[in-house]
N, C-alpha and C. Protein backbone atom coordinates (compact mmCIF):
# COMPACT_ATOMS: atom_id res chain seq x y z
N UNK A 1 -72.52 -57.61 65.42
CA UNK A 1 -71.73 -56.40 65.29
C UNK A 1 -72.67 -55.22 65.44
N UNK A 2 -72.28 -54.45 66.02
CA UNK A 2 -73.21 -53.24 66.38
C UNK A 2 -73.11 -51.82 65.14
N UNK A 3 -74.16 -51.35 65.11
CA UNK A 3 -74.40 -50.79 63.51
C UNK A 3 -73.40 -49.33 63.46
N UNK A 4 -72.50 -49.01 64.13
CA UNK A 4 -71.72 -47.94 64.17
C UNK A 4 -70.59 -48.07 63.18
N UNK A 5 -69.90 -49.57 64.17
CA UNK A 5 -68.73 -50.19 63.48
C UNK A 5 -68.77 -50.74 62.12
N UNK A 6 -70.34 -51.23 61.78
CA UNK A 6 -70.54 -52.31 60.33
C UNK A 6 -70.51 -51.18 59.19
N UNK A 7 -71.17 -49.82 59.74
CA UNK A 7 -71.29 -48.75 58.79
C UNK A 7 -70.03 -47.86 58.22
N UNK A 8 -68.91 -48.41 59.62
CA UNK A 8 -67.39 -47.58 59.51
C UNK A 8 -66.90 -48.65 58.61
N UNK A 9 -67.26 -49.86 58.43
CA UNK A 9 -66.56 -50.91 58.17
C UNK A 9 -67.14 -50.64 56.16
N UNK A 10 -68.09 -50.40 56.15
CA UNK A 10 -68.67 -50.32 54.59
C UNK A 10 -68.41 -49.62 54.19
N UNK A 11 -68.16 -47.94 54.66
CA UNK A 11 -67.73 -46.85 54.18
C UNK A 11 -66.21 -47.12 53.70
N UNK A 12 -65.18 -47.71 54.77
CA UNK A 12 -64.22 -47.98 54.37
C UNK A 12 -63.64 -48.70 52.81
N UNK A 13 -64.47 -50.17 53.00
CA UNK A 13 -64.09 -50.90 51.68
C UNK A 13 -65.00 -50.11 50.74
N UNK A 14 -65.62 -49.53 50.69
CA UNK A 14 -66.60 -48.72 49.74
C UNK A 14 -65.13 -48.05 49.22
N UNK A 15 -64.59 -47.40 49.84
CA UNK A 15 -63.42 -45.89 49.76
C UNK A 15 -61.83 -46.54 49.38
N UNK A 16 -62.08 -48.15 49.78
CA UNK A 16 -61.21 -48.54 49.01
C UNK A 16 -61.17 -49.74 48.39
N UNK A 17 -62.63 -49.49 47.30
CA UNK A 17 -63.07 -50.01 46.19
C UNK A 17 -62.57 -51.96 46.25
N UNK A 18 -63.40 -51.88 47.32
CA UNK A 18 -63.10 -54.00 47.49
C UNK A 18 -64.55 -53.72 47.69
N UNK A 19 -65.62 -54.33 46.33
CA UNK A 19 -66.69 -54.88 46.20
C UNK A 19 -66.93 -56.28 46.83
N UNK A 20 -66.21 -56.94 46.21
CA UNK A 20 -66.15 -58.33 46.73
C UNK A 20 -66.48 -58.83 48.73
N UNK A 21 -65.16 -58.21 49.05
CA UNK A 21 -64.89 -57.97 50.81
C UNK A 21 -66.38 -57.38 50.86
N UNK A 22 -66.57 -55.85 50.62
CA UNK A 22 -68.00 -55.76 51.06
C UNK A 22 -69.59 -56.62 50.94
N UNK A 23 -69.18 -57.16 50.02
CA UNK A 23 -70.51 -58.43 49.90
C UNK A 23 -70.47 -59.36 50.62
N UNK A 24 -69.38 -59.54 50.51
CA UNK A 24 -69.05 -61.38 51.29
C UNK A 24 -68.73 -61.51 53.00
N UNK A 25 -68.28 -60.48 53.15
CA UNK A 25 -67.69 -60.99 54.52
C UNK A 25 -68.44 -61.17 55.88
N UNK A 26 -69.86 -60.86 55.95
CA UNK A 26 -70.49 -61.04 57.02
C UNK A 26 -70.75 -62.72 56.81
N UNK A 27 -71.30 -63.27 55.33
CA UNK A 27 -71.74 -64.08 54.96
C UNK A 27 -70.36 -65.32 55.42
N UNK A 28 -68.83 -65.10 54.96
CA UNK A 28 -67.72 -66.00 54.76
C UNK A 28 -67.59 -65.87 56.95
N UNK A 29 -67.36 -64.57 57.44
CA UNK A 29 -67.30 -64.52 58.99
C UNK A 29 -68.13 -65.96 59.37
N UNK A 30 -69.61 -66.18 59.04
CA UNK A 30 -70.48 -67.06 59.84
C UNK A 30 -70.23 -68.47 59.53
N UNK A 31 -69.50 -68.65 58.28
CA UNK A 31 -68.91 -69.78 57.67
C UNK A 31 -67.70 -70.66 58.68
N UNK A 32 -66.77 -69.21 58.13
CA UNK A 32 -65.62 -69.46 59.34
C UNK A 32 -65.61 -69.92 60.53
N UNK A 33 -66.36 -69.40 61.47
CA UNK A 33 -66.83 -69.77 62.27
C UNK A 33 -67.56 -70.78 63.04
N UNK A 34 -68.18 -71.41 62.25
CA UNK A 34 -68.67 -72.54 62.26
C UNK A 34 -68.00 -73.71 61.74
N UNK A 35 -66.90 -73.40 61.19
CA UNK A 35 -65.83 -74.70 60.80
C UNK A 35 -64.64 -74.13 61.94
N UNK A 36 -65.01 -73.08 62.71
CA UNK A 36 -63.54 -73.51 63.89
C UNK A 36 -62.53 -72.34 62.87
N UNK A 37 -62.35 -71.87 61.81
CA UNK A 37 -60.98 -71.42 61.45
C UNK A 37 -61.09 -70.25 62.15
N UNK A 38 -59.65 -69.59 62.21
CA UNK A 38 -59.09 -68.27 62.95
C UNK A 38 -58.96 -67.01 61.96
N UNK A 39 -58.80 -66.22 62.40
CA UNK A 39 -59.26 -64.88 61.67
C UNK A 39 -57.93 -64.82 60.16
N UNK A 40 -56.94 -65.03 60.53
CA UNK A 40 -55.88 -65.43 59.51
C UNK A 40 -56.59 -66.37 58.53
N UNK A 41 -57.34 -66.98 58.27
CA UNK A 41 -58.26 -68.00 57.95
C UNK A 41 -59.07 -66.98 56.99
N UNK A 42 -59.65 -67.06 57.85
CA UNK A 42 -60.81 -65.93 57.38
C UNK A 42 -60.79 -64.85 56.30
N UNK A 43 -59.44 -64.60 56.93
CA UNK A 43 -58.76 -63.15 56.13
C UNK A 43 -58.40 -63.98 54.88
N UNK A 44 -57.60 -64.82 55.09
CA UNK A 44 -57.17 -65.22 53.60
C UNK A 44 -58.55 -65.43 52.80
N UNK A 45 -59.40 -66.63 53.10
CA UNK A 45 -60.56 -66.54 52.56
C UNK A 45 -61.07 -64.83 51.32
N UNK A 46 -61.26 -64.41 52.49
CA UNK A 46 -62.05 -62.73 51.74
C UNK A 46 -61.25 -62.69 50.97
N UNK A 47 -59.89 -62.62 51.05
CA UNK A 47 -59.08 -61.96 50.06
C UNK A 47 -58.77 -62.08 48.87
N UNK A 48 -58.63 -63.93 48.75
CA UNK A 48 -59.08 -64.49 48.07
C UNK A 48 -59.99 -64.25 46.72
N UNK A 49 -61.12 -64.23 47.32
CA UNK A 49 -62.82 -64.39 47.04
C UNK A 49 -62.41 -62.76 46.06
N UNK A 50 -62.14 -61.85 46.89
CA UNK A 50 -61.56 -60.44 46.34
C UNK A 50 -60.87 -60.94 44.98
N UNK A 51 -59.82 -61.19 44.83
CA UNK A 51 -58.72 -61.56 44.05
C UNK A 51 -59.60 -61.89 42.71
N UNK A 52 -59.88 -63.33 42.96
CA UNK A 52 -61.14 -63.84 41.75
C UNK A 52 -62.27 -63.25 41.13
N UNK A 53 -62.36 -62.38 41.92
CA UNK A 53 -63.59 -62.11 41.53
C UNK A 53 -62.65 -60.14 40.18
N UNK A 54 -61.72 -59.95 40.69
CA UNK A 54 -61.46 -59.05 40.29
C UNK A 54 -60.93 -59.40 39.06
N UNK A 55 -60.27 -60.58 38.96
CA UNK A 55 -59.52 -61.41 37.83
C UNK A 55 -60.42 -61.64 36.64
N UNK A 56 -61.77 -61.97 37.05
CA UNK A 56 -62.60 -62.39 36.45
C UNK A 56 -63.54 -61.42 35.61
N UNK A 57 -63.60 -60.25 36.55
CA UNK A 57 -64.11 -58.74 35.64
C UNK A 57 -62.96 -58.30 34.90
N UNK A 58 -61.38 -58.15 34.97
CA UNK A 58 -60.63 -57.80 34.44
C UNK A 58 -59.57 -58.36 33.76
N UNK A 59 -60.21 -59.44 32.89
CA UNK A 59 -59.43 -60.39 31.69
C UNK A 59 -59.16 -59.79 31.06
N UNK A 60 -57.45 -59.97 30.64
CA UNK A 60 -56.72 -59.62 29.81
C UNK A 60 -56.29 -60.61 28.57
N UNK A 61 -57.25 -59.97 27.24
CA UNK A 61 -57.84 -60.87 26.50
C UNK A 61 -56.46 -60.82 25.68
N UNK A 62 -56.01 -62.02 24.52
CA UNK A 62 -55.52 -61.42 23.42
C UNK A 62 -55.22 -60.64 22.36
N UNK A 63 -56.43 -60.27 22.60
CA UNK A 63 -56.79 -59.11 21.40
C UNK A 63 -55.96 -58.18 21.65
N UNK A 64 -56.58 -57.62 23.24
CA UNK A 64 -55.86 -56.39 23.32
C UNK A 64 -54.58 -56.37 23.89
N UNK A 65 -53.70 -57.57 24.15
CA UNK A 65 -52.22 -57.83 23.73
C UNK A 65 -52.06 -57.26 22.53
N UNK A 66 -52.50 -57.89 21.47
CA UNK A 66 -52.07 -57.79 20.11
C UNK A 66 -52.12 -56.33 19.68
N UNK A 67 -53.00 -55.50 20.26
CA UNK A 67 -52.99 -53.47 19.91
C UNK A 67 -52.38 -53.34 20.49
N UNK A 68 -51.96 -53.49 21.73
CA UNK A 68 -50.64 -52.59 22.30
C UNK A 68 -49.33 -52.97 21.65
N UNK A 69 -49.07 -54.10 21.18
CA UNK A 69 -48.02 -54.16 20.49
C UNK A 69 -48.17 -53.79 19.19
N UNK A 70 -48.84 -53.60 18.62
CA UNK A 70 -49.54 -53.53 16.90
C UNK A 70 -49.35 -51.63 17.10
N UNK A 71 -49.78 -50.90 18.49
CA UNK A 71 -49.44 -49.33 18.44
C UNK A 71 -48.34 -49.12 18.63
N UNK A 72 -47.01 -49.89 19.70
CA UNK A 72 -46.36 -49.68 20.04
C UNK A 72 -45.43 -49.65 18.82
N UNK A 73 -45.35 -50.97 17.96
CA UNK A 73 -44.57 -50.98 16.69
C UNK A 73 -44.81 -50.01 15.94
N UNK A 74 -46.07 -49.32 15.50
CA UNK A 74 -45.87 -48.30 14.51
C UNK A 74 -45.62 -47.16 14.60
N UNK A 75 -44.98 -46.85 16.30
CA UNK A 75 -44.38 -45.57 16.98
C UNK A 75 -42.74 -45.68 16.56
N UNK A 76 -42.34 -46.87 16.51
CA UNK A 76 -40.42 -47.59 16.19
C UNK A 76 -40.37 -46.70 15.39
N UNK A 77 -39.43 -46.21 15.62
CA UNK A 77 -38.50 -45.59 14.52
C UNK A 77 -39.04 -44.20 14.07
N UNK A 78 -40.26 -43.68 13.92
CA UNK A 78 -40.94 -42.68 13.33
C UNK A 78 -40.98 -41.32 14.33
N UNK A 79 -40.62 -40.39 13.66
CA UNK A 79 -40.73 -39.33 14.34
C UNK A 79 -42.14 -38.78 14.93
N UNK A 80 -41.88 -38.47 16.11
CA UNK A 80 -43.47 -37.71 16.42
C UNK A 80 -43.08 -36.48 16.79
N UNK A 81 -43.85 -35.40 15.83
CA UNK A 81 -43.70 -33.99 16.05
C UNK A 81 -44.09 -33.48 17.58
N UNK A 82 -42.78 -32.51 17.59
CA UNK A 82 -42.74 -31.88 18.87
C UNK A 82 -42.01 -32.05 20.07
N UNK A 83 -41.60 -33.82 19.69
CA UNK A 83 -40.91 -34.42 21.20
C UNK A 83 -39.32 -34.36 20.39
N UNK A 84 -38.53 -34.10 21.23
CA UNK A 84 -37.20 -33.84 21.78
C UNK A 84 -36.77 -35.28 21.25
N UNK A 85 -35.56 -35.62 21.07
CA UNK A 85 -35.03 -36.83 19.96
C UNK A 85 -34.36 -37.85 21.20
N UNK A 86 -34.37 -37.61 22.50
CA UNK A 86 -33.67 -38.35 23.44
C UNK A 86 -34.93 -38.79 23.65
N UNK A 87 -35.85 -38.15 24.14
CA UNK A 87 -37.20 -38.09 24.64
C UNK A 87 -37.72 -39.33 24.03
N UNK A 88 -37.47 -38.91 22.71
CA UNK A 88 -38.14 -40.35 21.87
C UNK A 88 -38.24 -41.34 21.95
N UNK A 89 -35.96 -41.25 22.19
CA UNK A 89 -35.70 -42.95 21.99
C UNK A 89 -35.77 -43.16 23.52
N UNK A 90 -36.10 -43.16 24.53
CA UNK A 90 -36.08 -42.95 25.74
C UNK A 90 -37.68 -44.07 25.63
N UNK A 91 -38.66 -43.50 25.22
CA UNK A 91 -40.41 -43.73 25.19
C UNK A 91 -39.84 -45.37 24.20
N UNK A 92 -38.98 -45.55 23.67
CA UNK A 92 -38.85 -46.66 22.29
C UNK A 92 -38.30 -47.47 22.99
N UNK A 93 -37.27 -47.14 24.28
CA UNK A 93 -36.33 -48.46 24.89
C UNK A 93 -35.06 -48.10 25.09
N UNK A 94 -35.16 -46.74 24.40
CA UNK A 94 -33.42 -46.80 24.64
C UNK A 94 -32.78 -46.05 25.55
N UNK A 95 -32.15 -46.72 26.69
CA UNK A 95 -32.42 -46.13 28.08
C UNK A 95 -31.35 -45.10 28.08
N UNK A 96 -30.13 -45.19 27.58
CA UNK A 96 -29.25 -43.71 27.12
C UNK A 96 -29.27 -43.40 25.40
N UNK A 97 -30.15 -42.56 25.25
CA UNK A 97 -29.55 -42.00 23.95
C UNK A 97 -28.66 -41.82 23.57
N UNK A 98 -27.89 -41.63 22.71
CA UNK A 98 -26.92 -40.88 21.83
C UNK A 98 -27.32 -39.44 22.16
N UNK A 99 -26.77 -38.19 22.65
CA UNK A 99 -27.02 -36.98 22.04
C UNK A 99 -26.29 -36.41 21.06
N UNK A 100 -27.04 -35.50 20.41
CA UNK A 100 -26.44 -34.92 19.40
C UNK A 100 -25.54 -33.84 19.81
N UNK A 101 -24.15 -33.42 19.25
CA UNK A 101 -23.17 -32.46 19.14
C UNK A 101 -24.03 -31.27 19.49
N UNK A 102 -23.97 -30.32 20.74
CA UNK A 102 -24.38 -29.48 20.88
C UNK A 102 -26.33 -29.20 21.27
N UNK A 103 -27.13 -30.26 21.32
CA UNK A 103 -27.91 -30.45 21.44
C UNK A 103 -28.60 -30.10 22.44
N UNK A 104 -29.36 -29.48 22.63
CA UNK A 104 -29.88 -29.57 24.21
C UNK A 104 -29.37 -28.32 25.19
N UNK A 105 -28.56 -27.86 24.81
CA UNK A 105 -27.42 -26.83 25.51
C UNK A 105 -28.25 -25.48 25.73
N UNK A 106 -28.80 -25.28 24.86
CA UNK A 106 -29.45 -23.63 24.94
C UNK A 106 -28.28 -22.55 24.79
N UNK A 107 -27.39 -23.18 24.67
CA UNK A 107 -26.01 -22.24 24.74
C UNK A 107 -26.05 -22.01 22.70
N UNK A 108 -25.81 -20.84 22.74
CA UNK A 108 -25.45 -19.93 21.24
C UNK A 108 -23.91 -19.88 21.14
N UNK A 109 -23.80 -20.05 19.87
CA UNK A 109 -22.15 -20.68 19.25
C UNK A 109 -22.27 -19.30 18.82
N UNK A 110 -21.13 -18.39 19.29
CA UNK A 110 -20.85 -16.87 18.60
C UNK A 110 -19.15 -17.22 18.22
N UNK A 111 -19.35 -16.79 16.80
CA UNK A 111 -17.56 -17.32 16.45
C UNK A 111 -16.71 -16.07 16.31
């Protein structure tokens, strides 16, 4: 490969953050190649190799299952100053609120 294209080719996965693809693929290309597979081949390969390797820096442990639900529960039910009461139950699950009688309106009751 001639050094114009290999440098357009690094800048690229550099810019869209595939470490993996940039390490491997000159190395997996000479592989390929030498067992006969076709670029569909190939491609799956890298992508692959990508995949695992990203899986493997970014384990999603139990623990931090257990805080997002452990924060999420002690938001239930409790008011948080400042936010709007649809707003709330909206952030909690509840995909139509109830509104309240007159709520929300900005409109002034002159009797």
């Amino acid at each position: 490969m001639s050094e114009a294209p290999e440098l357009l080719l690094q800048h690229h996965l550099k810019t869209l953050k595939l470490p993996t693809v940039l390490r491997e693929y000159a190395k997996l290309a000479s592989q390929c190649a030498a067992e006969g597979l076709d670029h569909v081949q190939f491609l799956a390969r890298l992508v692959e190799l990508e995949l695992i390797d990203r899986e493997r820096r970014m384990p999603l442990s139990d623990a931090s299952i257990a805080c997002r639900l452990t924060d999420r529960a002690a938001y239930q039910g409790s008011e948080v100053p400042g936010r709007q009461k649809s707003r709330q139950l909206r952030l909690q699950g509840d995909p139509q609120p109830q509104q309240d009688a007159g709520a929300g309106t900005g409109a002034m009751r002159m009797d």
